[in-house]
Protein backbone atom coordinates (compact mmCIF):
# COMPACT_ATOMS: atom_id res chain seq x y z
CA UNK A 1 -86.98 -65.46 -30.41
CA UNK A 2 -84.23 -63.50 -31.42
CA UNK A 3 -84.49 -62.23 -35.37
CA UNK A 4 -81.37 -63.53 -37.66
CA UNK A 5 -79.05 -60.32 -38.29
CA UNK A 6 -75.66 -59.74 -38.22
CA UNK A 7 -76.68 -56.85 -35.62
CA UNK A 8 -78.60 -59.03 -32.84
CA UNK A 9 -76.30 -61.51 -33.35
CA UNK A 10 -73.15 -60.00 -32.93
CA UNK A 11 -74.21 -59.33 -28.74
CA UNK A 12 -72.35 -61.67 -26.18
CA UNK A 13 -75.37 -64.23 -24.76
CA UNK A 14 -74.56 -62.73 -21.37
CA UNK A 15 -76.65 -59.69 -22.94
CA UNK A 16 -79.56 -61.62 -22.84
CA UNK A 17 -79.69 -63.46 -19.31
CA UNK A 18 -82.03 -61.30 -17.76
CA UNK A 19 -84.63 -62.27 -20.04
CA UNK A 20 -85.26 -65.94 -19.50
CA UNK A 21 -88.11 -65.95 -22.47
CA UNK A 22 -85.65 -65.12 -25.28
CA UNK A 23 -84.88 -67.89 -27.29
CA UNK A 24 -82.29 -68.43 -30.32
CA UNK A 25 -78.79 -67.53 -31.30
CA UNK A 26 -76.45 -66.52 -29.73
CA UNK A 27 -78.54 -68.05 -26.66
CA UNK A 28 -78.16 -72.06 -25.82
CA UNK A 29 -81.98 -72.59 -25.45
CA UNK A 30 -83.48 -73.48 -28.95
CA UNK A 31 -86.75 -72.28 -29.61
CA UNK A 32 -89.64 -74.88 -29.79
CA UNK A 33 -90.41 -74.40 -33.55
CA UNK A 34 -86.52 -74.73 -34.37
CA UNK A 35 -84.62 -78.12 -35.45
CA UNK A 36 -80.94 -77.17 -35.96
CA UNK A 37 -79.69 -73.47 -36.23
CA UNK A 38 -76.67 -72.92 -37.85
CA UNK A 39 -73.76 -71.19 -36.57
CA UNK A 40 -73.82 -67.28 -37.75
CA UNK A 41 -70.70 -67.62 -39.04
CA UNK A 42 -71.51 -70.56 -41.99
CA UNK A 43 -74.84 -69.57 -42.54
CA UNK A 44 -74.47 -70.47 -46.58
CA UNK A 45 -78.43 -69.71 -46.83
CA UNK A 46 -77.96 -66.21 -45.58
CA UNK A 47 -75.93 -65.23 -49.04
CA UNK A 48 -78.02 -66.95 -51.52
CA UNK A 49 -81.43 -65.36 -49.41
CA UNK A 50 -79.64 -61.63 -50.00
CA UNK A 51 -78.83 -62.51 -53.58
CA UNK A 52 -82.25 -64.17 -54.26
CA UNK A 53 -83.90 -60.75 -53.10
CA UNK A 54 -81.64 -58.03 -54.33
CA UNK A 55 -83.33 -57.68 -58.33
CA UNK A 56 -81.77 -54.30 -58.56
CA UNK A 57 -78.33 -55.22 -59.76
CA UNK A 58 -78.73 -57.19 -62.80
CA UNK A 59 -77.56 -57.67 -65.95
CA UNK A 60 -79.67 -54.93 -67.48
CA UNK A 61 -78.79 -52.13 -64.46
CA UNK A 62 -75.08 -52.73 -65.44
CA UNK A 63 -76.01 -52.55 -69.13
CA UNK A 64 -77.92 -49.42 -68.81
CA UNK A 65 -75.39 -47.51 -66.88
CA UNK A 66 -72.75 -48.33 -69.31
CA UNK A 67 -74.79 -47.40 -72.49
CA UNK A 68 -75.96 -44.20 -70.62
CA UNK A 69 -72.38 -43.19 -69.75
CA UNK A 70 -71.53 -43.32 -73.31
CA UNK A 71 -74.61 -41.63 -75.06
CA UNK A 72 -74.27 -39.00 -72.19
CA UNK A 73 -70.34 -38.81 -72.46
CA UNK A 74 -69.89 -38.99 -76.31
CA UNK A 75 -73.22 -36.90 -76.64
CA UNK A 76 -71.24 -33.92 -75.00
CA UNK A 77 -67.76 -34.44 -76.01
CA UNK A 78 -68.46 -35.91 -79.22
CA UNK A 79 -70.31 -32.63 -79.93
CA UNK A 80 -67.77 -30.59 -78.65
CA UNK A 81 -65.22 -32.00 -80.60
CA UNK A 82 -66.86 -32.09 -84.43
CA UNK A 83 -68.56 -28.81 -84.10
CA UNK A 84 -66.41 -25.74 -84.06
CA UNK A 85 -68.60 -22.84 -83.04
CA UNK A 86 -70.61 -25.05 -80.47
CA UNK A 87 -67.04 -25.58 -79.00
CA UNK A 88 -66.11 -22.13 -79.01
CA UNK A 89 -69.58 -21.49 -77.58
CA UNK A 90 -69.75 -23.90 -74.90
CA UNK A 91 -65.84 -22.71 -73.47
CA UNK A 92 -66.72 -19.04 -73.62
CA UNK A 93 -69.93 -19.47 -71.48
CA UNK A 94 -67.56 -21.28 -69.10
CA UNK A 95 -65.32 -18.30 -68.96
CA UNK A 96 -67.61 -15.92 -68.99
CA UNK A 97 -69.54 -18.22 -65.25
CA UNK A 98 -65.97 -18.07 -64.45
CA UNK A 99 -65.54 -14.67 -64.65
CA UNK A 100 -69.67 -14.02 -63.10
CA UNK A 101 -68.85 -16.48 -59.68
CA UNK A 102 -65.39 -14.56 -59.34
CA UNK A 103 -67.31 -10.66 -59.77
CA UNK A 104 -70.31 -12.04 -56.91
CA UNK A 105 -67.34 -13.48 -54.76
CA UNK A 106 -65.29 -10.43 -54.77
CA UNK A 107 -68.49 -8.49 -54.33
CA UNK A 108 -69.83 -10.35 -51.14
CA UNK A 109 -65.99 -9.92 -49.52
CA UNK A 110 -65.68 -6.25 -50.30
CA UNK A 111 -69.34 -5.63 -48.24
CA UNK A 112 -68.36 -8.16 -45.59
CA UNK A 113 -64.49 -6.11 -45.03
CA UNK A 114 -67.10 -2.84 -45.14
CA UNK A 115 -68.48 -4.34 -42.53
CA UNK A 116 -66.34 -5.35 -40.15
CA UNK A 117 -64.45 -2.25 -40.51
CA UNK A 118 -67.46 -0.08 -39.82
């Protein structure tokens, strides 16, 4: 039998001819234990099977991210914003990475030219 999937079942039946024992879509031989098979095109069962088994997007993982965006935003910014020195803080230590990542860089392409030139 061939499985349901939108993989398997994409294949032309001519795939399939060698193999007389293969029953199923896309094939015209029905399999003994099957009544009707659907089309793979308006299999309706297919959606509500996917929906039925995917649990991880619910209500609550939509909830969650929301409410963490905004405790995690507003828990940074919100900071920022009402407290001076933090502020002050927080945008000197990114100039001063800034100016740290710019020294290494400028480092590493001085020793490389050194290099190359020797």
């Amino acid at each position: 039998k061939i499985p349901l999937g939108t993989q398997l079942q994409s294949f032309n039946a001519s795939v399939y001819a060698g193999n007389l024992e293969l029953c199923g879509l896309p094939l015209a031989n029905k399999c003994p234990d099957e009544e009707s098979t659907p089309s793979p095109g308006t299999d309706d069962d297919s959606d509500t099977l996917e929906d039925e088994n995917d649990q991880f997007i619910t209500l609550g993982f939509y909830l969650s991210s929301i409410l963490g965006f905004f405790v995690g935003f507003w828990g940074v910014c919100g900071t920022l914003m009402l407290n001076r020195s933090w502020r002050y803080g927080f945008f000197n230590f990114l100039t001063s990475m800034k100016d740290w990542v710019y020294v290494i860089w400028a480092v590493n392409i001085a020793k490389l030219l050194r290099k190359f030139r020797n």
